[in-house]
C-alpha atoms as a PDB file:
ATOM      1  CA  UNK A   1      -3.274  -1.360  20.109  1.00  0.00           C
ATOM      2  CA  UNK A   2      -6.130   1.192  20.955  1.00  0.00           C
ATOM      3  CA  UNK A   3      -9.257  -0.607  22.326  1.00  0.00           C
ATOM      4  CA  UNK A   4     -12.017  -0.588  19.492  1.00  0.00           C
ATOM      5  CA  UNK A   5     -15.155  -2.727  20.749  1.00  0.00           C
ATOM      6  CA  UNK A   6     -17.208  -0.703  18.609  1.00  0.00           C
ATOM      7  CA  UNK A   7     -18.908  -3.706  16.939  1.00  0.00           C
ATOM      8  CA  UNK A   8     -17.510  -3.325  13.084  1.00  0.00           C
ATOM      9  CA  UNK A   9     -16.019  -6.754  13.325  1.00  0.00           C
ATOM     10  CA  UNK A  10     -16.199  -8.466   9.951  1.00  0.00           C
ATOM     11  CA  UNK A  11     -18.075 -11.559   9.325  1.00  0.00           C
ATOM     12  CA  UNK A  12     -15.934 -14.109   7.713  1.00  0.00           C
ATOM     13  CA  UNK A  13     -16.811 -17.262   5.252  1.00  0.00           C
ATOM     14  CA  UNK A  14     -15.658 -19.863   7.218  1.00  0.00           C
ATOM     15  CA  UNK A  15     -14.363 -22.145   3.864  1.00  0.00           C
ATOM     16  CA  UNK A  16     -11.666 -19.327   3.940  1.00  0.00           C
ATOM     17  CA  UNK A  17     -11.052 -18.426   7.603  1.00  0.00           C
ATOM     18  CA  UNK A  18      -7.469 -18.845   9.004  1.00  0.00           C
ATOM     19  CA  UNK A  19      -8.203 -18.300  12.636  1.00  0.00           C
ATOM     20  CA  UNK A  20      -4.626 -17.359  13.350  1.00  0.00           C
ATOM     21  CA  UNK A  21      -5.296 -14.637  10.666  1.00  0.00           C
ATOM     22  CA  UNK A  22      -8.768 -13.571  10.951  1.00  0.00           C
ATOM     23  CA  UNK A  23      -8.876 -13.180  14.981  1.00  0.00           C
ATOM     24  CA  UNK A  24     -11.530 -11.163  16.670  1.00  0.00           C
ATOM     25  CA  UNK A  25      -9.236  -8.340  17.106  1.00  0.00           C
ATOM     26  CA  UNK A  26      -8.216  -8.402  13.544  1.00  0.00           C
ATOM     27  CA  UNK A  27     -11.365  -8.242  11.968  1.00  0.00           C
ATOM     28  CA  UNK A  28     -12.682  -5.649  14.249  1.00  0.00           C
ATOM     29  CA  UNK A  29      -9.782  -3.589  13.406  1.00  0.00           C
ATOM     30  CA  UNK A  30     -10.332  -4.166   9.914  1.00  0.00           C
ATOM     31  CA  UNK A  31     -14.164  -3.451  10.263  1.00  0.00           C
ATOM     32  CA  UNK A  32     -13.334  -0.232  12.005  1.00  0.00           C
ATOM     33  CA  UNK A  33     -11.322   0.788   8.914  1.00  0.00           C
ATOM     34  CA  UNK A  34     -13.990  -0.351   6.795  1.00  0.00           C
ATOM     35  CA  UNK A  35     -16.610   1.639   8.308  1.00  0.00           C
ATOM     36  CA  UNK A  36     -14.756   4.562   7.924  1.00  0.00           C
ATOM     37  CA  UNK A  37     -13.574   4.557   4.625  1.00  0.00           C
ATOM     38  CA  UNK A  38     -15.880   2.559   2.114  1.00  0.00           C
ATOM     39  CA  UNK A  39     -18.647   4.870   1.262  1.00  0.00           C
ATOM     40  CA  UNK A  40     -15.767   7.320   0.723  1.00  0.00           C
ATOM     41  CA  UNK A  41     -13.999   4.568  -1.870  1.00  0.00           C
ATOM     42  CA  UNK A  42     -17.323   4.291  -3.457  1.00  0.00           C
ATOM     43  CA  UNK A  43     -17.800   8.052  -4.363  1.00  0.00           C
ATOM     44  CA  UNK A  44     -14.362   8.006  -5.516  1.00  0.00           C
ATOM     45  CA  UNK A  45     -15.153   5.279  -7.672  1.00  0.00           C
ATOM     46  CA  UNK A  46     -17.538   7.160  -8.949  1.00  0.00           C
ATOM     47  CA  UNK A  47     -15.563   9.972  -9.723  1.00  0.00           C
ATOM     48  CA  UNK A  48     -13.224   7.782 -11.615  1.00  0.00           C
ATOM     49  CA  UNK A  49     -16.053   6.586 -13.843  1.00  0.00           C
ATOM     50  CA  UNK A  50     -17.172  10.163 -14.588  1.00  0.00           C
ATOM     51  CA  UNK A  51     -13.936  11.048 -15.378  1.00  0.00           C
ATOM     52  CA  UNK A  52     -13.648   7.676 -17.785  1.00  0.00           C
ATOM     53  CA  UNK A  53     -16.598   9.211 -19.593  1.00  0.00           C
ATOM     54  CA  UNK A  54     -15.441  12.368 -20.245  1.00  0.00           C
ATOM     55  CA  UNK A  55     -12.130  11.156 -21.553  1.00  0.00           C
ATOM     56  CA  UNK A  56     -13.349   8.647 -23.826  1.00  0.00           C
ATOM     57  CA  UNK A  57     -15.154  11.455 -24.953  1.00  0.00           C
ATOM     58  CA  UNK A  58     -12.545  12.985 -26.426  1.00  0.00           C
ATOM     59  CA  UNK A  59     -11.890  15.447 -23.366  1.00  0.00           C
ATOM     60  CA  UNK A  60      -8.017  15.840 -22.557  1.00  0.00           C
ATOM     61  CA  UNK A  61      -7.084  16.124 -19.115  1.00  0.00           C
ATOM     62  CA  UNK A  62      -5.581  19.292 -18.159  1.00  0.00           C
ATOM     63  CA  UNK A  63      -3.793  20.373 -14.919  1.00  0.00           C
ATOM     64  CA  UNK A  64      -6.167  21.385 -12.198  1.00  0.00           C
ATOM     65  CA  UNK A  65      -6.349  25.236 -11.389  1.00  0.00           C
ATOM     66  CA  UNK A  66      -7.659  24.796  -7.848  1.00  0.00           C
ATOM     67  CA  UNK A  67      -4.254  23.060  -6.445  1.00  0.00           C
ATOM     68  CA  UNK A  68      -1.679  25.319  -8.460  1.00  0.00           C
ATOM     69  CA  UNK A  69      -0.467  26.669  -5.391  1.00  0.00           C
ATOM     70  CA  UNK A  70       0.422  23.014  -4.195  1.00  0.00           C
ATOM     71  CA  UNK A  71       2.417  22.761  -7.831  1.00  0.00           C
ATOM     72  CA  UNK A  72       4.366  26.074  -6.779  1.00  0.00           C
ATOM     73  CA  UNK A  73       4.936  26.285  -3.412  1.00  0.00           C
ATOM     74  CA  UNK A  74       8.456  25.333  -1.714  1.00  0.00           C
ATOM     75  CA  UNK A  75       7.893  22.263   0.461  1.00  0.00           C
ATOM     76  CA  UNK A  76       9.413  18.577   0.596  1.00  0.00           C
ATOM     77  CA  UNK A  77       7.723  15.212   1.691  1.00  0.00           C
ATOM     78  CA  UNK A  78       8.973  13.299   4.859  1.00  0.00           C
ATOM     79  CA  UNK A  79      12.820  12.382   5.073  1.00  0.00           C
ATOM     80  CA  UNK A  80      12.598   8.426   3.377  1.00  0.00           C
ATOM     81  CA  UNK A  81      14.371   5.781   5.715  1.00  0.00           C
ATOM     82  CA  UNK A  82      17.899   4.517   4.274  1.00  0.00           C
ATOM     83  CA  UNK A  83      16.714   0.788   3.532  1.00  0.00           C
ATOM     84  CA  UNK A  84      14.413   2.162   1.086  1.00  0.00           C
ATOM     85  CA  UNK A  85      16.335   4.380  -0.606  1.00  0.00           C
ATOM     86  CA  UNK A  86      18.787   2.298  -2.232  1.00  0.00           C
ATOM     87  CA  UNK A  87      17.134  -1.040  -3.358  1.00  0.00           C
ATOM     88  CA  UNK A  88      18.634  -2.295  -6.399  1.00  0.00           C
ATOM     89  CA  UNK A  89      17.183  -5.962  -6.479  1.00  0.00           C
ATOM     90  CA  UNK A  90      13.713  -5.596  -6.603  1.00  0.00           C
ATOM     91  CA  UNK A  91      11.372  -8.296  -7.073  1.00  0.00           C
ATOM     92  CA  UNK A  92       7.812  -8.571  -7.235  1.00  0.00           C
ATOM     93  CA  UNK A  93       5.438 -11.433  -7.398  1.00  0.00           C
ATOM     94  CA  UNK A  94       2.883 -13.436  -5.344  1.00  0.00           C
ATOM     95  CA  UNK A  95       2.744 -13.837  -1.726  1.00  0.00           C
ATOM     96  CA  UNK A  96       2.911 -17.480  -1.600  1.00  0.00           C
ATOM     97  CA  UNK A  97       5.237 -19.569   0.541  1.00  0.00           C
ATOM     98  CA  UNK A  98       7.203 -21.047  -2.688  1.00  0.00           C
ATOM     99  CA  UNK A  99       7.548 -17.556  -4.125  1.00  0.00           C
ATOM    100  CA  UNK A 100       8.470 -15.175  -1.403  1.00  0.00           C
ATOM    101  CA  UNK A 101      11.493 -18.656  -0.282  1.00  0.00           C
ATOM    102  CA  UNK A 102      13.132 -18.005  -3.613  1.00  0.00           C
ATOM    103  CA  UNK A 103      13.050 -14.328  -3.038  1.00  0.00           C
ATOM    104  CA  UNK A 104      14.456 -14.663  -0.104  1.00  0.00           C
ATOM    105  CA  UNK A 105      17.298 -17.288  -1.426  1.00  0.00           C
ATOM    106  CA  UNK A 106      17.815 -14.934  -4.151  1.00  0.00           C
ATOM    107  CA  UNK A 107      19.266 -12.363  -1.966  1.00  0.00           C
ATOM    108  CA  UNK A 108      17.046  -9.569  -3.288  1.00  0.00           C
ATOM    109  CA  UNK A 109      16.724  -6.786  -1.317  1.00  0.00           C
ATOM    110  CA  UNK A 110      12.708  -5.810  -1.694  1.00  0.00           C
ATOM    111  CA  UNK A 111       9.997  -8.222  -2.368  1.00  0.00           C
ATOM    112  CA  UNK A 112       6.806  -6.563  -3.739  1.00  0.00           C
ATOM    113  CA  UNK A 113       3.970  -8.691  -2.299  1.00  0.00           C
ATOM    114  CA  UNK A 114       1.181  -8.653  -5.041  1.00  0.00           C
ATOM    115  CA  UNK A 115      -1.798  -9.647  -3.608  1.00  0.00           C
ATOM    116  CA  UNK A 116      -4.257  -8.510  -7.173  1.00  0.00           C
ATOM    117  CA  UNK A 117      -2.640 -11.535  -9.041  1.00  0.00           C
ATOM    118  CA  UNK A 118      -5.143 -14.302  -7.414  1.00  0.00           C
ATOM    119  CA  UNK A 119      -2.494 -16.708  -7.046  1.00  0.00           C
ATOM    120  CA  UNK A 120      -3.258 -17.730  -3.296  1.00  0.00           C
ATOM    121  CA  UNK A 121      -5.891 -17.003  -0.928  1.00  0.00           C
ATOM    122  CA  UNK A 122      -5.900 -13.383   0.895  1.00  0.00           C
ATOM    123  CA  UNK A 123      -5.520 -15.175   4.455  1.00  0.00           C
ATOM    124  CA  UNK A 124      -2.473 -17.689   2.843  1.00  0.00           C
ATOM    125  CA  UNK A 125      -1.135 -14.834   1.547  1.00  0.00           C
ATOM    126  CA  UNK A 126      -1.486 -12.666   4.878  1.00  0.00           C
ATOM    127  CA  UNK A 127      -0.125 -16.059   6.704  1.00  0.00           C
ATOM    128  CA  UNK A 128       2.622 -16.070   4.537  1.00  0.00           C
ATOM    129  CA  UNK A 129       3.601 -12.508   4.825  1.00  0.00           C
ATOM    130  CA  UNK A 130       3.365 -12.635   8.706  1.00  0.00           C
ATOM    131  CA  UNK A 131       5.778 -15.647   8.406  1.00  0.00           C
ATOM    132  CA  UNK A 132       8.219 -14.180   6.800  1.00  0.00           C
ATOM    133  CA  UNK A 133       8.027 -10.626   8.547  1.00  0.00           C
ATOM    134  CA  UNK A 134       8.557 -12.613  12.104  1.00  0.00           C
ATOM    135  CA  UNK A 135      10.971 -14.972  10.751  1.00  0.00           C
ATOM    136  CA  UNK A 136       9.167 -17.914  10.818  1.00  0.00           C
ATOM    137  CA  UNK A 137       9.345 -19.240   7.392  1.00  0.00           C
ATOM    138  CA  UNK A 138      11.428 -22.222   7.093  1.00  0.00           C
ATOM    139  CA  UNK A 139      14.307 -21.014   5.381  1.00  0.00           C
ATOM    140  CA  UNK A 140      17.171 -21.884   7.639  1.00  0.00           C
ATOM    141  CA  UNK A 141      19.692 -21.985   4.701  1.00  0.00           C
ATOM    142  CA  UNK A 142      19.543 -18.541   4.551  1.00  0.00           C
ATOM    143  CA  UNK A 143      21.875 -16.584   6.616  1.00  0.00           C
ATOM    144  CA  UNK A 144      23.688 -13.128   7.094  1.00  0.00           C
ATOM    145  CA  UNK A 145      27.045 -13.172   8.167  1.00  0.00           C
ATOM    146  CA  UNK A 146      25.905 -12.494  11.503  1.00  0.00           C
ATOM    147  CA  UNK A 147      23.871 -15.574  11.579  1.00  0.00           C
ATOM    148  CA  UNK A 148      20.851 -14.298  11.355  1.00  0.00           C
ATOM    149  CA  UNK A 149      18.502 -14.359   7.883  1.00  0.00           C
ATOM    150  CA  UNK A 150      18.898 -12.438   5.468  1.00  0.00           C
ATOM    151  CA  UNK A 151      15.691 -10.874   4.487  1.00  0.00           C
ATOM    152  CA  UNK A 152      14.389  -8.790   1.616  1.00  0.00           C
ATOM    153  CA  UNK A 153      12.093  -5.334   2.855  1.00  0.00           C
ATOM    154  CA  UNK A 154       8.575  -6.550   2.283  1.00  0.00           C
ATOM    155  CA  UNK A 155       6.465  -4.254   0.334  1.00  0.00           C
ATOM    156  CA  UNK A 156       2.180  -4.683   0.180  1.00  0.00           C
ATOM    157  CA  UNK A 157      -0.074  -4.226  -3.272  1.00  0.00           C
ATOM    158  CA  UNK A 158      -3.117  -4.293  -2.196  1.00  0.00           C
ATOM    159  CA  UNK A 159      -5.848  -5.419  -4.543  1.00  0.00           C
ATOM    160  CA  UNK A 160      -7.949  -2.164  -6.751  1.00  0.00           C
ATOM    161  CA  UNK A 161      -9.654  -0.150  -5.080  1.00  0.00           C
ATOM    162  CA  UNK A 162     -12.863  -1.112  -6.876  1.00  0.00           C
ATOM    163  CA  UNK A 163     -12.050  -5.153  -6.026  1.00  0.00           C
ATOM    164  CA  UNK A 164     -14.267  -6.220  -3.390  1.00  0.00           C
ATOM    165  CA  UNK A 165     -14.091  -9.639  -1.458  1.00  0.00           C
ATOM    166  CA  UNK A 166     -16.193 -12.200  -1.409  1.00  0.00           C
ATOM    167  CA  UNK A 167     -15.322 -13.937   1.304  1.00  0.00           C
ATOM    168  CA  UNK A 168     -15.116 -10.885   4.018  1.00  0.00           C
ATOM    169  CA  UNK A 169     -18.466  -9.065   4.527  1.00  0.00           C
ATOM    170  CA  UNK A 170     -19.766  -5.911   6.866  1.00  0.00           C
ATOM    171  CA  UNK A 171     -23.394  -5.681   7.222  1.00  0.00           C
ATOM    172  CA  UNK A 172     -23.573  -8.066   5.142  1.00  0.00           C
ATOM    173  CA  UNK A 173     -22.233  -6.220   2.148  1.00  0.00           C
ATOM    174  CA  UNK A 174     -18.462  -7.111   0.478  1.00  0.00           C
ATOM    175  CA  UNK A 175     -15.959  -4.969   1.749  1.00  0.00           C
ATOM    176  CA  UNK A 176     -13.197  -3.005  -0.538  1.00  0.00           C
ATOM    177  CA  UNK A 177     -10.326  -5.228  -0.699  1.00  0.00           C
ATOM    178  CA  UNK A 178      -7.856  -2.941  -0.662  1.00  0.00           C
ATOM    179  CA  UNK A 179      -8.792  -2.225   3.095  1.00  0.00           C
ATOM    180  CA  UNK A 180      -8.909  -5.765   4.487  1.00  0.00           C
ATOM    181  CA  UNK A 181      -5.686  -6.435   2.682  1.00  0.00           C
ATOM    182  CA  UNK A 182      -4.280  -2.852   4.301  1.00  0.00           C
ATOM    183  CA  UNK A 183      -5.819  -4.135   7.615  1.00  0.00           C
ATOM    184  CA  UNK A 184      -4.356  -7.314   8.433  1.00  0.00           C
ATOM    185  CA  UNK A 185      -0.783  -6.297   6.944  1.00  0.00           C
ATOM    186  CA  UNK A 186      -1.022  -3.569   9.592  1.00  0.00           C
ATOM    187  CA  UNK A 187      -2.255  -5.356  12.188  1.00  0.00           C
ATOM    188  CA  UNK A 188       0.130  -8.741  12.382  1.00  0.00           C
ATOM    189  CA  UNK A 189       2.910  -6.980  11.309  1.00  0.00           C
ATOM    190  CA  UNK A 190       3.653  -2.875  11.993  1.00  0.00           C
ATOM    191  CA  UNK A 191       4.286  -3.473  15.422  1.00  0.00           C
ATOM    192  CA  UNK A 192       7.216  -6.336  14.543  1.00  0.00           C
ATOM    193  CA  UNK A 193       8.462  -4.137  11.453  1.00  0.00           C
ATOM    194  CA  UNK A 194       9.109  -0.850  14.150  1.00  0.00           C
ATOM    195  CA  UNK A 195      10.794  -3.279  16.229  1.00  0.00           C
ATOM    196  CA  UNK A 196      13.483  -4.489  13.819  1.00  0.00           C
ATOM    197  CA  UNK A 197      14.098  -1.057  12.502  1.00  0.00           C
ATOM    198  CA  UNK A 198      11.600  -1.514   9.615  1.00  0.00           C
ATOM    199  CA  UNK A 199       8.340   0.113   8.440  1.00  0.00           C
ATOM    200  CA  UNK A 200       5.377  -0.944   6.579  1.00  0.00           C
ATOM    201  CA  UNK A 201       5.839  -0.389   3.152  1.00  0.00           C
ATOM    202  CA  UNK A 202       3.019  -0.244   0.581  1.00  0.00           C
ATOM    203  CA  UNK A 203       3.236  -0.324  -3.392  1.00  0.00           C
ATOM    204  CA  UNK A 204      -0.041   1.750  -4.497  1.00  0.00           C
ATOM    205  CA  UNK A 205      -0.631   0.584  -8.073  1.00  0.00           C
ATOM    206  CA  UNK A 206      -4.260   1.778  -8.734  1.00  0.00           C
ATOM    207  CA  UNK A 207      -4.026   5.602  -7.034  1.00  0.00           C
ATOM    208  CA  UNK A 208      -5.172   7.971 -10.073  1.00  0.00           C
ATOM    209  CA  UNK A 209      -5.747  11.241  -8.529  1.00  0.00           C
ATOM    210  CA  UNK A 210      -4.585  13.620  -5.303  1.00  0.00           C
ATOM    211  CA  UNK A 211      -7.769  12.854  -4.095  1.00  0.00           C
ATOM    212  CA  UNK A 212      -6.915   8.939  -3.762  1.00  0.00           C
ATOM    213  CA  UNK A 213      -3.905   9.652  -2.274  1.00  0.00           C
ATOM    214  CA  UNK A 214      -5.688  11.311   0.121  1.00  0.00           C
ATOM    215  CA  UNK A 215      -7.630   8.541   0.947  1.00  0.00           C
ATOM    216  CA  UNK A 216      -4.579   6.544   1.474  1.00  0.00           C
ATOM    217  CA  UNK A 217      -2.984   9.062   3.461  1.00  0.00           C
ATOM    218  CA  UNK A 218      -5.903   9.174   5.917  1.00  0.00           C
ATOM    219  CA  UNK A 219      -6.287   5.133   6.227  1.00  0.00           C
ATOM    220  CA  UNK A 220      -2.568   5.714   7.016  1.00  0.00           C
ATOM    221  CA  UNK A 221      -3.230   8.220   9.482  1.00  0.00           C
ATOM    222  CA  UNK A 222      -6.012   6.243  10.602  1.00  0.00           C
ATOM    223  CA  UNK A 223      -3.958   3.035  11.124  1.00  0.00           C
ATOM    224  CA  UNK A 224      -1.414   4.552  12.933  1.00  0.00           C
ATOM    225  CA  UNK A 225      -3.415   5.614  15.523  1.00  0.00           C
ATOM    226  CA  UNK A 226      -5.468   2.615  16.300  1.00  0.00           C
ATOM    227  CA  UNK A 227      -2.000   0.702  16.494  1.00  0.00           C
ATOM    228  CA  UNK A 228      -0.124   2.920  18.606  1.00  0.00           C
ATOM    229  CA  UNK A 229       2.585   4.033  15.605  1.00  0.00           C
ATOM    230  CA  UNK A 230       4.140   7.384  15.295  1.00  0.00           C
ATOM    231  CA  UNK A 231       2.921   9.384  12.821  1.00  0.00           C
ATOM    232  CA  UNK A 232       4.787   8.887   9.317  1.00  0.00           C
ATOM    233  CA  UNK A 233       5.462   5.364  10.176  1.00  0.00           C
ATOM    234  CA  UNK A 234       3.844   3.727   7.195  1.00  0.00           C
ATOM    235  CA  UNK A 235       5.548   4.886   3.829  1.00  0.00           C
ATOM    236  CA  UNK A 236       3.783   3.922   0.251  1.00  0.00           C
ATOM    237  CA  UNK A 237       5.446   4.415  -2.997  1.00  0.00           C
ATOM    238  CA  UNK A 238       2.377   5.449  -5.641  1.00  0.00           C
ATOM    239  CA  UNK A 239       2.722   3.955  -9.440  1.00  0.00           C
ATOM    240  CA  UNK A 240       1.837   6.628 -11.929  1.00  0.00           C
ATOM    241  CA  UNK A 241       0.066   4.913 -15.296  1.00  0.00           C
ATOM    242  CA  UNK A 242      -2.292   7.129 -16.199  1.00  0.00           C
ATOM    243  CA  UNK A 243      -2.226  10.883 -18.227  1.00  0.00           C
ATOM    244  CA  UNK A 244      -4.649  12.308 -15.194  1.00  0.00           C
ATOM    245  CA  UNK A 245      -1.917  10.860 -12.203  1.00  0.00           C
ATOM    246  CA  UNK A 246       1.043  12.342 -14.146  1.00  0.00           C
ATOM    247  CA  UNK A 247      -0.618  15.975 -14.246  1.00  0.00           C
ATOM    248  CA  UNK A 248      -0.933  15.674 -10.491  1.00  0.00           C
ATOM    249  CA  UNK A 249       2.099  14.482  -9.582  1.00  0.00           C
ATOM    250  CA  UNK A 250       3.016  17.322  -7.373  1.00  0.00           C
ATOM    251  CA  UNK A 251      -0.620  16.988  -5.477  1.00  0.00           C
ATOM    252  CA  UNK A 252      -0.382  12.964  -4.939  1.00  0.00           C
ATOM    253  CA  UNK A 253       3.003  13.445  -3.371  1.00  0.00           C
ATOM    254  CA  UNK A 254       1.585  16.475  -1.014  1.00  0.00           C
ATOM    255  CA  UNK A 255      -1.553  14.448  -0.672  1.00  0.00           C
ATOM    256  CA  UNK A 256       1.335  11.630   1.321  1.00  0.00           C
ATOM    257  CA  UNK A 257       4.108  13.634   2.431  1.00  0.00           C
ATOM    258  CA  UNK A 258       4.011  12.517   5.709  1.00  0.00           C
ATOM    259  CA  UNK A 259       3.971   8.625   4.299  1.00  0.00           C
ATOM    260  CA  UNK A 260       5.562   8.940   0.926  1.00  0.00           C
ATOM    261  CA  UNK A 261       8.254   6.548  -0.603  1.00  0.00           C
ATOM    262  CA  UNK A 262       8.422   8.356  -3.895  1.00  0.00           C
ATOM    263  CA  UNK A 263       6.585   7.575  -7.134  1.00  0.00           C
ATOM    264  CA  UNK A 264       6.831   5.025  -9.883  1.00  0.00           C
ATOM    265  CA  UNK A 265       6.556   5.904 -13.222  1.00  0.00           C
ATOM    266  CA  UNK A 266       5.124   3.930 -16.263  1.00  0.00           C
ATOM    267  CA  UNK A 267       5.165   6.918 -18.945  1.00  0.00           C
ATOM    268  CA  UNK A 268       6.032   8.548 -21.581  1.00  0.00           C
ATOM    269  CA  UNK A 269       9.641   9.899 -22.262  1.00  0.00           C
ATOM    270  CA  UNK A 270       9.050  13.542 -21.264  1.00  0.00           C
ATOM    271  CA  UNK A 271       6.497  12.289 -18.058  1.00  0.00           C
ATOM    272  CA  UNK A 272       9.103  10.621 -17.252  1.00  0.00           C
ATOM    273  CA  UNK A 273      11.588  13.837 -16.670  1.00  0.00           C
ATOM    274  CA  UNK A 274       8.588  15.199 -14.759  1.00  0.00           C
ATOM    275  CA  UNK A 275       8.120  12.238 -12.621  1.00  0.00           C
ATOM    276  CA  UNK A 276      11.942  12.169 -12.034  1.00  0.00           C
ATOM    277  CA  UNK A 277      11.815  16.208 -11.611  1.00  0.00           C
ATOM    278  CA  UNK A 278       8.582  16.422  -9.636  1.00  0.00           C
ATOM    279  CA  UNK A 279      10.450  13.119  -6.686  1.00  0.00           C
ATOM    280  CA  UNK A 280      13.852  15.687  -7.019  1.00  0.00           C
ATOM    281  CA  UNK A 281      12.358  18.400  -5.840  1.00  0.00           C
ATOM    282  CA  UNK A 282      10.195  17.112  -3.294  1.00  0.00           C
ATOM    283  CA  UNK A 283      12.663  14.962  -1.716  1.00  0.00           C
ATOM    284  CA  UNK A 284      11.816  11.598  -2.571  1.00  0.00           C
ATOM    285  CA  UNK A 285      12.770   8.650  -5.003  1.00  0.00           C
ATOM    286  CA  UNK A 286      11.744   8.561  -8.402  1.00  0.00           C
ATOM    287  CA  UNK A 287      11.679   4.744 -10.371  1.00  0.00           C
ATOM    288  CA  UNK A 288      10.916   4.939 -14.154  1.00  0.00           C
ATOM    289  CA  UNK A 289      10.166   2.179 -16.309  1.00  0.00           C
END
C-alpha cells in the first residue's frame, strides 16, 4: 500500500475495537478516505433532501437535459469478469460467522454481505468477512473436488450513505458509514481477492443519482490507488428503487464504467425493459426483481 502518514487516522471507541481489525494502518487509510469524501456526502445529502421536497410536492421527476448526450452517445462500461457474470445462487444476508457458514455449505455461488441490517458489530462483521475471504473460517467440511473450499464470491453493502457511526470518529465528529465499511473491506481484503483471481465486489443499495455514482466511482478510484490496484479493479453493481435512479440509468452506469457490475432493478414493468435495455446496450448485467 501507498504510504499515508498524513494524520487522518480515526479514533476508535475502545468497547468496540478489534485490534486485528482496526490497526493503525487501517484506520489511517480509512481516515484518509474520510477526509476526502465526507463533506462531499454531506452536500449530496443535501441534495437528496431538496429533491425529497420538491417531489413530495407534487413535482415529477423528469430526465435531465444537461447529460442527454451521455443518454445518446455510443459507448460501453468495462468488460465484467466471468465469475460475476453468471451467478445463479445468490444469497444475501448478514455478515456473521453462523450466516456466511451456511452460505458457504449451501454451495451458493455469491453471498451479499449486508452490513445495514445491525445484526453484528461493523468490526465482527469486517472479522468475519476477512475470515472467510483468506480462508480461515472453520469450515473444513466444505470442499471442491480439488480439495480446496468451495467458496461463494463475496459481495459488500455498505450501510446508507446518510448512516453515520458511532463508534468511529474524525475530529471528533462520526464518520459516514458507508466509508469505514468501504475502507476496511478494501484494506484486509483487495490485495488477497487480486491474488486468487477475484475482485472486490460491492452491492450499492442507496445510490439515487449519477452524481452518487460518481462519488462511488471516485472512492473507487481513490482506493485503488492508495492500495496499489489497477484501475477498474473494484466492480459495484448499483440497485435502482427509486423513479429519479431509473431516469438516469444511462448516467449512473457512465458515472462507473470503469467499476460497473451492472444494475439491479426493483421497478415497475416497463422500468424494468429500460433497466434490462439500458445494461444491454452498455455491456453489462441487468437483475430485475
Amino acid at each position: 500500500m501507498n504510504g499515508l502518514h498524513s494524520g487522518y487516522a480515526i479514533a476508535a471507541n475502545p468497547v468496540i475495537a478489534d485490534r486485528s481489525i482496526l490497526t493503525p494502518e487501517a484506520l489511517e487509510f480509512a481516515g484518509e478516505l474520510v477526509a476526502a469524501f465526507r463533506e462531499r456526502i454531506a452536500d449530496l445529502l443535501t441534495t437528496r433532501r431538496m429533491q425529497r421536497r420538491r417531489v413530495e410536492a407534487g413535482e415529477r421527476p423528469l430526465p435531465l437535459e444537461s447529460t442527454s448526450w451521455i443518454r445518446e452517445a455510443d459507448w460501453q462500461c468495462a468488460p465484467v469478469a466471468s465469475d460475476l457474470l453468471e451467478r445463479p445462487g445468490t444469497i444475501a444476508g448478514p455478515a456473521d460467522r453462523q450466516s456466511i457458514a451456511r452460505a458457504v455449505k449451501s454451495g451458493c455461488a455469491m453471498y451479499v454481505a449486508q452490513l445495514e441490517d445491525g445484526a453484528v458489530t461493523m468490526s465482527e462483521a469486517q472479522s468475519t468477512l476477512r475470515d472467510a475471504v483468506h480462508g480461515d473460517l472453520p469450515l473444513s467440511d466444505v470442499k471442491s473436488r480439488r480439495g480446496r473450499r468451495t467458496l461463494p464470491t463475496f459481495v459488500l453493502r455498505p450501510r446508507p450513505l446518510e448512516a453515520t457511526d458511532g463508534h468511529l470518529f474524525l475530529n471528533r465528529r462520526p464518520v459516514p458509514a458507508a466509508l469505514v465499511d468501504a475502507a476496511l473491506f478494501l484494506f484486509h481484503n483487495a490485495s488477497a481477492l487480486v491474488a486468487e483471481g477475484e475482485r472486490p465486489y460491492f452491492y450499492l443499495a442507496d445510490v439515487q443519482s449519477y452524481q452518487e455514482a460518481r462519488l462511488w466511482n471516485d472512492i473507487f478510484l481513490f482506493a485503488e490507488a492508495q492500495l496499489a490496484l489497477p484501475i477498474g479493479t473494484i466492480k459495484a453493481t448499483v440497485r435502482i428503487a427509486t423513479s429519479a435512479a431509473a431516469l438516469q440509468m444511462n448516467e449512473i452506469l457512465y458515472a462507473l464504467r470503469r467499476h460497473s457490475a451492472g444494475l439491479h432493478g426493483l421497478l415497475l414493468d416497463s422500468s424494468r425493459e429500460a433497466l434490462v435495455e439500458t445494461c444491454r446496450r452498455r455491456g453489462v448485467p441487468a437483475r430485475v426483481m
